[in-house]
PDB file of N, CA and C in Angstrom:
ATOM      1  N   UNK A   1       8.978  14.328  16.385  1.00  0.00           N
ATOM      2  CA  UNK A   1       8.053  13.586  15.586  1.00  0.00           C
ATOM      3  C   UNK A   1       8.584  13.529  14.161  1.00  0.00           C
ATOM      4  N   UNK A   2       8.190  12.671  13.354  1.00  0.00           N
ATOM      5  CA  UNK A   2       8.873  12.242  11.678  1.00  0.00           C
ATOM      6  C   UNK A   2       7.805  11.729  11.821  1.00  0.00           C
ATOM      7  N   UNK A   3       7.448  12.214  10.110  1.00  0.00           N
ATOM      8  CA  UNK A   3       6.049  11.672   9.084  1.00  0.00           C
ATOM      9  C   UNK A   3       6.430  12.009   7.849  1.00  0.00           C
ATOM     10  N   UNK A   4       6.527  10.852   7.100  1.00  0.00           N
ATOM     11  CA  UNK A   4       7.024  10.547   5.674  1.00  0.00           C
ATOM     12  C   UNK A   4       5.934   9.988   4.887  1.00  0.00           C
ATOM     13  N   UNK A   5       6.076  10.539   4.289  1.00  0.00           N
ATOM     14  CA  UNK A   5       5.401  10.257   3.030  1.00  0.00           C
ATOM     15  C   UNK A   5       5.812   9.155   1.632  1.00  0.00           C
ATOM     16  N   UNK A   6       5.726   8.197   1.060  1.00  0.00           N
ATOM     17  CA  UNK A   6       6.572   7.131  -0.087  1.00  0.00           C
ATOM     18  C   UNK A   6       5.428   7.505  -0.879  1.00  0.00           C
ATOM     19  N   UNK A   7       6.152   8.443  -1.876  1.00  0.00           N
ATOM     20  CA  UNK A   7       5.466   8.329  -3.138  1.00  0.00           C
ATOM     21  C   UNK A   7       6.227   7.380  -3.972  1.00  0.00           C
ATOM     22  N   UNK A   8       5.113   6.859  -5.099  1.00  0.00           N
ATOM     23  CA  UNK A   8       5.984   6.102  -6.456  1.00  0.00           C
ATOM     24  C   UNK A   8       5.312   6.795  -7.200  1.00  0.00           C
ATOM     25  N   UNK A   9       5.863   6.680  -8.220  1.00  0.00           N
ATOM     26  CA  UNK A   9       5.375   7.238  -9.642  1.00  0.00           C
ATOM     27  C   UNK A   9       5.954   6.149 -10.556  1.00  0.00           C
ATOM     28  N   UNK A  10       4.361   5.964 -11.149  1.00  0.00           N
ATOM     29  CA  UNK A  10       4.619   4.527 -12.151  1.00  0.00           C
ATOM     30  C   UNK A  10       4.320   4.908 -13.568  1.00  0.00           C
ATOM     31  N   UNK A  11       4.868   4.538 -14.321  1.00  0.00           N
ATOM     32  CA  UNK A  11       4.625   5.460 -15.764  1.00  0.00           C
ATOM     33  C   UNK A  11       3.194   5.553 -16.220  1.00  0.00           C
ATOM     34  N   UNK A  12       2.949   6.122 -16.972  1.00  0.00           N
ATOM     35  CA  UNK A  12       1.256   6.403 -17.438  1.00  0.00           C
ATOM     36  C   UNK A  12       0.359   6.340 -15.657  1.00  0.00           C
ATOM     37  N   UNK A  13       0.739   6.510 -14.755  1.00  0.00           N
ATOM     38  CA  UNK A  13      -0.387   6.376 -13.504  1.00  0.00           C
ATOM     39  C   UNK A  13       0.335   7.985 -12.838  1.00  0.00           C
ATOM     40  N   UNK A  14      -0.913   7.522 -11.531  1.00  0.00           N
ATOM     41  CA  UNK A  14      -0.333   8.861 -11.105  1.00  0.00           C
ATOM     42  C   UNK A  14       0.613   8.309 -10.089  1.00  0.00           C
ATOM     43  N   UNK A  15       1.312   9.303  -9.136  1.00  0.00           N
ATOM     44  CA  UNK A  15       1.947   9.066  -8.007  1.00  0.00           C
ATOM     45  C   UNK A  15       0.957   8.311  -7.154  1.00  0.00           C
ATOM     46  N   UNK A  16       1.482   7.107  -6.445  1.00  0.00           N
ATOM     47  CA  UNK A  16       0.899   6.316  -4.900  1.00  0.00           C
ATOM     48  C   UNK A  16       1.920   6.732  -3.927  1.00  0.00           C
ATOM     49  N   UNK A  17       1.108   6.921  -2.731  1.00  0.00           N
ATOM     50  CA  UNK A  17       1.542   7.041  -1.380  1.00  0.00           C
ATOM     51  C   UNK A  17       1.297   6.354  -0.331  1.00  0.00           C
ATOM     52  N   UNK A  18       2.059   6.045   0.743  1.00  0.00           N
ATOM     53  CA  UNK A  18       1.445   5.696   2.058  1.00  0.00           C
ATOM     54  C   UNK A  18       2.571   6.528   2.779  1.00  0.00           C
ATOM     55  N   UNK A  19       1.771   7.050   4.158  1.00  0.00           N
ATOM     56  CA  UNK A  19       2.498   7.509   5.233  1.00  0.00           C
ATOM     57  C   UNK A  19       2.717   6.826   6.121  1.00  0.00           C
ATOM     58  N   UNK A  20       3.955   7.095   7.077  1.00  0.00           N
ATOM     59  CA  UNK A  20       4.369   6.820   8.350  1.00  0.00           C
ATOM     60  C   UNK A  20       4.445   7.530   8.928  1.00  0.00           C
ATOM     61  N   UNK A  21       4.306   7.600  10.445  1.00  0.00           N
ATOM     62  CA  UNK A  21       4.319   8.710  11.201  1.00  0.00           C
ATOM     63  C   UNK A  21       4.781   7.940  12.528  1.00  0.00           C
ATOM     64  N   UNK A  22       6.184   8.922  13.178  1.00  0.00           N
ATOM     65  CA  UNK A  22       6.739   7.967  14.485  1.00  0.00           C
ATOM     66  C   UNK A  22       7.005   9.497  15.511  1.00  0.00           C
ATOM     67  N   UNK A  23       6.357   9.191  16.567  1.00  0.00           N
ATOM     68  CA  UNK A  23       6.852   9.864  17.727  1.00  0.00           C
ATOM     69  C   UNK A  23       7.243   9.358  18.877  1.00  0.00           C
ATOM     70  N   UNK A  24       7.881  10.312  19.998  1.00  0.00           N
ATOM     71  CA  UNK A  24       8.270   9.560  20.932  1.00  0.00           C
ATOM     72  C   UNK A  24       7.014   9.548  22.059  1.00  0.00           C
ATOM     73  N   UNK A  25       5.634  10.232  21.328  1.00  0.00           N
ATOM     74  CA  UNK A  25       4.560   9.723  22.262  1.00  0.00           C
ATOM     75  C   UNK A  25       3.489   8.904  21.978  1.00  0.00           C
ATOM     76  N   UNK A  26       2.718   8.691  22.497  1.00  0.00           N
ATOM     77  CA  UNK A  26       1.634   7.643  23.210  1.00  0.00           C
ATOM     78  C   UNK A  26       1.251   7.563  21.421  1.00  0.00           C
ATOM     79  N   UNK A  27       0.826   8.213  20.840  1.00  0.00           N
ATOM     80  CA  UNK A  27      -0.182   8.069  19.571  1.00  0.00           C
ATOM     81  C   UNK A  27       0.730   8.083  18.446  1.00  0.00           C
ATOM     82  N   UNK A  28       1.821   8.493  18.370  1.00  0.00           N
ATOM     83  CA  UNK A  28       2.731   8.058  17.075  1.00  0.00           C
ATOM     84  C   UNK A  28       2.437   9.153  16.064  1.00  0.00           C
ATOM     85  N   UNK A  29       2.284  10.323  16.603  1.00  0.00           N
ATOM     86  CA  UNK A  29       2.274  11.446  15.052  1.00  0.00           C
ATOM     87  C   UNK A  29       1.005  11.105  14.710  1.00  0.00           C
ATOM     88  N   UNK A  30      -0.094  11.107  14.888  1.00  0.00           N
ATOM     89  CA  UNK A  30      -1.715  10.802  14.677  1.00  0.00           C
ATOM     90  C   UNK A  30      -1.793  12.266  14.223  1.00  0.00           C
ATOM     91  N   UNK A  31      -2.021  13.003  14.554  1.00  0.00           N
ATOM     92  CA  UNK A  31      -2.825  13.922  13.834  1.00  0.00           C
ATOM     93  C   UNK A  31      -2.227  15.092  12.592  1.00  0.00           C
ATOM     94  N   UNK A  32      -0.620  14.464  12.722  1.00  0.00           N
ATOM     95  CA  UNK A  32       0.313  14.707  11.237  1.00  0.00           C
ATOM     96  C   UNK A  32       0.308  13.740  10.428  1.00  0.00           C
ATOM     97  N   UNK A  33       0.008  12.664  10.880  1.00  0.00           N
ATOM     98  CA  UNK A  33      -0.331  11.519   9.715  1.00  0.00           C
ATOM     99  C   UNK A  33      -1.266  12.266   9.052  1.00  0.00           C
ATOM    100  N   UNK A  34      -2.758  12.330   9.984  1.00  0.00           N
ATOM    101  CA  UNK A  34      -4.012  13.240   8.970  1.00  0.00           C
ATOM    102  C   UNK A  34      -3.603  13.729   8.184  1.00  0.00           C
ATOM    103  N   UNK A  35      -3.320  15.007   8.553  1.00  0.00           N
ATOM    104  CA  UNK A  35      -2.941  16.276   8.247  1.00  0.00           C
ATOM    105  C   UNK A  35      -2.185  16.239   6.603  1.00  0.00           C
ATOM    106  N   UNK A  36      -0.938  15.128   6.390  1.00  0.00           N
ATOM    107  CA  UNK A  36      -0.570  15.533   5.252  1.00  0.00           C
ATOM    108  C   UNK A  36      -0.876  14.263   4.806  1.00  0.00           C
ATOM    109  N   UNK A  37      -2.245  13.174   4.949  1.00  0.00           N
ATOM    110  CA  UNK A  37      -3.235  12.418   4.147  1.00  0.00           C
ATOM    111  C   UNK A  37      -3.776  13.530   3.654  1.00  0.00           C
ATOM    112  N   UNK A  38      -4.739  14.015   4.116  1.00  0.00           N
ATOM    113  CA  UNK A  38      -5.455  15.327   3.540  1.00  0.00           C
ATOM    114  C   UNK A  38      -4.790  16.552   2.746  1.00  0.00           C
ATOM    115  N   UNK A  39      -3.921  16.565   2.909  1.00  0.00           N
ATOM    116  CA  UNK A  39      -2.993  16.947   1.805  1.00  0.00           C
ATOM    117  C   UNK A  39      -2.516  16.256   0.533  1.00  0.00           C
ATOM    118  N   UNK A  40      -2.252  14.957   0.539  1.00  0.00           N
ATOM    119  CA  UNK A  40      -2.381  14.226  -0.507  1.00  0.00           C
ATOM    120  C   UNK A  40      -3.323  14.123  -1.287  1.00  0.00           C
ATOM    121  N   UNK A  41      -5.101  13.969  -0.096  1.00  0.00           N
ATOM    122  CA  UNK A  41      -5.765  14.632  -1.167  1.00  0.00           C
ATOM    123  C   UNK A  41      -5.706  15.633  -2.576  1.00  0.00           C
ATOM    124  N   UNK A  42      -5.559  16.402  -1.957  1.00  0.00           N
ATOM    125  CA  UNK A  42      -5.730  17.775  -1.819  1.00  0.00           C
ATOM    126  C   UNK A  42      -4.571  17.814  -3.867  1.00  0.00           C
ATOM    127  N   UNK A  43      -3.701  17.022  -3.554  1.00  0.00           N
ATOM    128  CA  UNK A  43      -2.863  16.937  -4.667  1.00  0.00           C
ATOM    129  C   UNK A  43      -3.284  16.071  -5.421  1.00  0.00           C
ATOM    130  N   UNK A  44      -4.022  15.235  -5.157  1.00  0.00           N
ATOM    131  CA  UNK A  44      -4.741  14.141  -5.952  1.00  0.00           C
ATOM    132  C   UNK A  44      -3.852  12.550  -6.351  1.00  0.00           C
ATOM    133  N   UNK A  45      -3.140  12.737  -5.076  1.00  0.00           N
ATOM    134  CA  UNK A  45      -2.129  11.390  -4.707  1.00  0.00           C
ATOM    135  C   UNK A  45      -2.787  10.510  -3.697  1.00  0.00           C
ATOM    136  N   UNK A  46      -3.352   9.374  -4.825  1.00  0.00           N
ATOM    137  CA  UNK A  46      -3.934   7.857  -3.685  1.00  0.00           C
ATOM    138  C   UNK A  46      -2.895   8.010  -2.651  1.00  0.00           C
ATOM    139  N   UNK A  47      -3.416   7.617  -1.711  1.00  0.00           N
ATOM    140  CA  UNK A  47      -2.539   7.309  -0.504  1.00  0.00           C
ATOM    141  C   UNK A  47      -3.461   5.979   0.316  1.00  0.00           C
ATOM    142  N   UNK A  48      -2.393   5.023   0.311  1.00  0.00           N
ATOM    143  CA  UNK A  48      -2.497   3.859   0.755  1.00  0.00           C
ATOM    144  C   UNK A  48      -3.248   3.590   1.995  1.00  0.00           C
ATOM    145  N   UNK A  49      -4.998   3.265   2.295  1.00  0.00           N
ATOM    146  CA  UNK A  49      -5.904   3.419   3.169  1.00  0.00           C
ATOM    147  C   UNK A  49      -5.705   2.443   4.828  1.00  0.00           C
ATOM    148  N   UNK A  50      -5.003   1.523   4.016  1.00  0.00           N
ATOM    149  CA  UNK A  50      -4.734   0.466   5.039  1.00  0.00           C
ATOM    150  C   UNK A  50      -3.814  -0.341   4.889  1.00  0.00           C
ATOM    151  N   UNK A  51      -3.521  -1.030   5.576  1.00  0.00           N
ATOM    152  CA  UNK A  51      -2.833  -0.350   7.193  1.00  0.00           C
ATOM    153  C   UNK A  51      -2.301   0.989   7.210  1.00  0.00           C
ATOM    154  N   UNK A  52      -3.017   1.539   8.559  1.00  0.00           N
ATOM    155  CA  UNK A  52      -2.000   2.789   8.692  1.00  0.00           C
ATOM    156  C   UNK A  52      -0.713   2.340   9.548  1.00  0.00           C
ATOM    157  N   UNK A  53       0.110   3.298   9.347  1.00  0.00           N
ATOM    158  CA  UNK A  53       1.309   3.023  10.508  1.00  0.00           C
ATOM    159  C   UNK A  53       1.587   4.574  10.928  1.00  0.00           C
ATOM    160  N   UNK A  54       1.311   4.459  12.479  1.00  0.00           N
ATOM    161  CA  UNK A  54       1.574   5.315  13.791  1.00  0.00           C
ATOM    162  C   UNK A  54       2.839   4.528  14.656  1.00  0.00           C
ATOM    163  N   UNK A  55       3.740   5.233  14.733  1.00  0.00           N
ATOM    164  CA  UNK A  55       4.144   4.269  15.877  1.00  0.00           C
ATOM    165  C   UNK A  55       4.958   5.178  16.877  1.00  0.00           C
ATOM    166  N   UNK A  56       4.449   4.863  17.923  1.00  0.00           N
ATOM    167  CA  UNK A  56       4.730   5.736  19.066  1.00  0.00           C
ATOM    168  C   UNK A  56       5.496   5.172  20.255  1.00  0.00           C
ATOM    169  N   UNK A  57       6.155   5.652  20.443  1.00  0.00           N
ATOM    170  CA  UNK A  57       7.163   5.481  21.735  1.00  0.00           C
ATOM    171  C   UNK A  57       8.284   5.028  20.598  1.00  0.00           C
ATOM    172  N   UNK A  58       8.145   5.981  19.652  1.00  0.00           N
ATOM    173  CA  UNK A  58       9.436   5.865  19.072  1.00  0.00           C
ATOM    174  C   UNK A  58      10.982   5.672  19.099  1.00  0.00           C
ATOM    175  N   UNK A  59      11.331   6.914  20.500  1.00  0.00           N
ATOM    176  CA  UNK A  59      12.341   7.117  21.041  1.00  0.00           C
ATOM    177  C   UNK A  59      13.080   5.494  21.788  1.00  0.00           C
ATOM    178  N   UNK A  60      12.146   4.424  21.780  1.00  0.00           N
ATOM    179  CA  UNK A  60      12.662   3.479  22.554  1.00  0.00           C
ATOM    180  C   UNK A  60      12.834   2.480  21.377  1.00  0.00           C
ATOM    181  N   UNK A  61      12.453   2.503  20.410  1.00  0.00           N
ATOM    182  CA  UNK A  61      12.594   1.624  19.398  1.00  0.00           C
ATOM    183  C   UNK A  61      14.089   1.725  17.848  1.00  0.00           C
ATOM    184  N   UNK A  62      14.923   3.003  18.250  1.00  0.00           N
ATOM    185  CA  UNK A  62      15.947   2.892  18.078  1.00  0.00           C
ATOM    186  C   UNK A  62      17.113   2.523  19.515  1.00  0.00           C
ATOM    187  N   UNK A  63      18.295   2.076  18.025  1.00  0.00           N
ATOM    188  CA  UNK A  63      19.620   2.031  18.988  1.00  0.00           C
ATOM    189  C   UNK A  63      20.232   3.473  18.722  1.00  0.00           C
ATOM    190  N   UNK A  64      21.132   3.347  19.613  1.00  0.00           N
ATOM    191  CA  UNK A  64      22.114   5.245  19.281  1.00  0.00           C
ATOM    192  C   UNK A  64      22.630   5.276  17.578  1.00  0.00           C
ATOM    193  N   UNK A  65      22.772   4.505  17.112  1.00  0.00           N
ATOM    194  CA  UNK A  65      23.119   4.239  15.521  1.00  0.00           C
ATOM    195  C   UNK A  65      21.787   4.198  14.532  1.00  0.00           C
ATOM    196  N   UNK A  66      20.560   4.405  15.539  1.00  0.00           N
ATOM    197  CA  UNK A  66      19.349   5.013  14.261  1.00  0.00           C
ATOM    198  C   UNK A  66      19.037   3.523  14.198  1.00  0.00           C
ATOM    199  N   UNK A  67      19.623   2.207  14.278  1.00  0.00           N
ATOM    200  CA  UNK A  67      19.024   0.563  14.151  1.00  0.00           C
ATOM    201  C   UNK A  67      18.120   0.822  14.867  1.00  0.00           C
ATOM    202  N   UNK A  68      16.439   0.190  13.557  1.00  0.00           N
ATOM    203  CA  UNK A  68      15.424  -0.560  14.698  1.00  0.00           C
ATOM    204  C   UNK A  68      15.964  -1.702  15.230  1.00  0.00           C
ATOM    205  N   UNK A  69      15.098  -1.841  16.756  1.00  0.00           N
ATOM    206  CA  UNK A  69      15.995  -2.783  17.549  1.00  0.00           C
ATOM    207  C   UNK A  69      15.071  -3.735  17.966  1.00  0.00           C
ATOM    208  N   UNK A  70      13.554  -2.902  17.639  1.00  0.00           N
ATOM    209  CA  UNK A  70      12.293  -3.833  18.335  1.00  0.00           C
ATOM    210  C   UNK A  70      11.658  -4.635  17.479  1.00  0.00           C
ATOM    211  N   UNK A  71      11.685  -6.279  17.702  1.00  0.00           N
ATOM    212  CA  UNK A  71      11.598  -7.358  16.537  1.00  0.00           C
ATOM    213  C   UNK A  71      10.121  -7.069  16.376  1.00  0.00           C
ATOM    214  N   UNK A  72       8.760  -7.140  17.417  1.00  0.00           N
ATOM    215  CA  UNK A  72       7.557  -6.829  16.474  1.00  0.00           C
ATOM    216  C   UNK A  72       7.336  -5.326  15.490  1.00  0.00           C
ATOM    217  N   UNK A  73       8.010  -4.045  15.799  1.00  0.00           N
ATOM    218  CA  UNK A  73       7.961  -2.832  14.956  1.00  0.00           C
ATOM    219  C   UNK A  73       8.442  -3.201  13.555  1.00  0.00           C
ATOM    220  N   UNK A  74       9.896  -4.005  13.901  1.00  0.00           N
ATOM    221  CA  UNK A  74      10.087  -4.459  12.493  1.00  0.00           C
ATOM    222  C   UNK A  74       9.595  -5.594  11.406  1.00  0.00           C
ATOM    223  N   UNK A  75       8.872  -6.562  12.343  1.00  0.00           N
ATOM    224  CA  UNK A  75       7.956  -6.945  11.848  1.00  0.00           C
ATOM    225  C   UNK A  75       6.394  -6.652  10.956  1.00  0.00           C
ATOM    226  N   UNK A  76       5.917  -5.218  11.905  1.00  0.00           N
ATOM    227  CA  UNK A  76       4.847  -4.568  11.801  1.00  0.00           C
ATOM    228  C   UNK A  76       5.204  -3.860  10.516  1.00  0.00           C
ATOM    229  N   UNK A  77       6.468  -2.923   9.989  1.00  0.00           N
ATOM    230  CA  UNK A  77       6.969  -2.498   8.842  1.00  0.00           C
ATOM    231  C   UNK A  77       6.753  -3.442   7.955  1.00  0.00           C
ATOM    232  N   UNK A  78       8.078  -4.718   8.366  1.00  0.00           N
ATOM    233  CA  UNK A  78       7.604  -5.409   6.687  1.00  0.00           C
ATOM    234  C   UNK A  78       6.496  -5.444   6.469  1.00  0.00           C
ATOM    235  N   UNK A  79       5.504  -5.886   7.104  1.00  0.00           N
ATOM    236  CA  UNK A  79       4.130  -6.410   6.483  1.00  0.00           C
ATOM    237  C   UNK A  79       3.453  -5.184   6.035  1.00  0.00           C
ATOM    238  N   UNK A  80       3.687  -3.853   6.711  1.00  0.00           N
ATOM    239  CA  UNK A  80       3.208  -2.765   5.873  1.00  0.00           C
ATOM    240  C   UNK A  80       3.816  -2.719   4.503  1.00  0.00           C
ATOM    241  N   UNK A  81       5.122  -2.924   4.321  1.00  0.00           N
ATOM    242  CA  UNK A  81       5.565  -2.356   3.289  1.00  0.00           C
ATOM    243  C   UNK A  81       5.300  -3.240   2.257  1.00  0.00           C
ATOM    244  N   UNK A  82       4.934  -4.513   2.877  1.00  0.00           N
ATOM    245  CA  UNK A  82       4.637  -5.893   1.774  1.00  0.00           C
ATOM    246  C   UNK A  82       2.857  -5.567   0.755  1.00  0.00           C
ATOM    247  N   UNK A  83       2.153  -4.943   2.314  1.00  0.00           N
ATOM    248  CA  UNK A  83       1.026  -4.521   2.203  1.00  0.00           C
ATOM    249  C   UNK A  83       0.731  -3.335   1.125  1.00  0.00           C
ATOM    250  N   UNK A  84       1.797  -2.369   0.784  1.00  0.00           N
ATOM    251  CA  UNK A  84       2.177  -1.331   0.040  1.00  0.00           C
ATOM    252  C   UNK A  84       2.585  -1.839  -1.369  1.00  0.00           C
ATOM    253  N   UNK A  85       2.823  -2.863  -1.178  1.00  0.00           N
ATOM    254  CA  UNK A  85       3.666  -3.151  -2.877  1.00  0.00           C
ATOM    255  C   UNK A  85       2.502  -3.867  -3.384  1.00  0.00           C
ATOM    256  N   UNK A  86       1.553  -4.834  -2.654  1.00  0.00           N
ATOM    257  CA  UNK A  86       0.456  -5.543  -2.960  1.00  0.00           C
ATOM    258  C   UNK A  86      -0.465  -4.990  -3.236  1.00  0.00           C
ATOM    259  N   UNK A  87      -0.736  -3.450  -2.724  1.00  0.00           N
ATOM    260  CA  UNK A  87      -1.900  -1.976  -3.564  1.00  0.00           C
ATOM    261  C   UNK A  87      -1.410  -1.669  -4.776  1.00  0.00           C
ATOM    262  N   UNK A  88      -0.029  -1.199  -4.845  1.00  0.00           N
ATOM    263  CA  UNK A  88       0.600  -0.652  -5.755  1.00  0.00           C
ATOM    264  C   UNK A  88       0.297  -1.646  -7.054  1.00  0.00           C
ATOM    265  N   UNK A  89       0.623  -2.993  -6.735  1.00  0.00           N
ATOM    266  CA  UNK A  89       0.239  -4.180  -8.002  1.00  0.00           C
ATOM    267  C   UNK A  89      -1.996  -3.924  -8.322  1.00  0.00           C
ATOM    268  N   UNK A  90      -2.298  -3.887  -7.211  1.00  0.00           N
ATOM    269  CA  UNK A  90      -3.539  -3.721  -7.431  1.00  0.00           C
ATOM    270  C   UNK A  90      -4.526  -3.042  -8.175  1.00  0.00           C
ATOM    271  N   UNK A  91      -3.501  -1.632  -7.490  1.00  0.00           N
ATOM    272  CA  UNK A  91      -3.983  -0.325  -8.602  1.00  0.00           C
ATOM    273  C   UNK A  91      -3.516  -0.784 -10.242  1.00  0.00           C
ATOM    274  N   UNK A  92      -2.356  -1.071 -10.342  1.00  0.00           N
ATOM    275  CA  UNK A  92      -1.773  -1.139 -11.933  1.00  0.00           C
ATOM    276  C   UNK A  92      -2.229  -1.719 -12.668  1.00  0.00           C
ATOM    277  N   UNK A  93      -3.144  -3.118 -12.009  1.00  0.00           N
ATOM    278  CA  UNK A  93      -3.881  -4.188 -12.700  1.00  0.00           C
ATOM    279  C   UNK A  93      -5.037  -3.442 -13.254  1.00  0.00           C
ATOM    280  N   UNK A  94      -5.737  -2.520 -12.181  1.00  0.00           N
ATOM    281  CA  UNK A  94      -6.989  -2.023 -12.463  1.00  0.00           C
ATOM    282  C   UNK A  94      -7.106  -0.969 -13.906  1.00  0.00           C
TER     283      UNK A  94
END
């Protein structure tokens, strides 16, 4: 299982986060996603509410060289990560 965490740190703000979490089973790291959300709490680092990203059956979605290989996962990323930069502008405005 792998669960990462993307902090930024933007000057005068605090650190933003969103997690990922990938396993090679059915639920995708679900309850380590929680686990270090609630820890972010806990540090007082927003962490990005929505979309989450779980993604499970990990093991089939690389090649032997670590390439994602599966066109909707990598699809499902960009739009998270598009989704991530579009909070990040959100918060800064506020």
């Amino acid at each position: 299982m792998l669960v990462l965490a993307r902090t930024v740190k933007m000057p005068g703000t605090a650190s933003l986060a969103q997690v990922v979490s990938a396993s090679p089973g059915a639920i995708g790291g679900f309850g380590a996603n929680h686990h270090l959300r609630q820890s972010l709490v806990f540090l007082n680092v927003p962490a990005m509410q929505q979309p989450e990203a779980y993604i499970g059956g990990a093991d089939k979605l690389f090649d032997a060289d670590g390439m994602l290989v599966n066109e909707g996962t990598r699809k499902f990323l960009q739009d998270f990560m598009h989704a991530f930069s579009e909070w990040i502008a959100t918060i800064l405005k506020s």
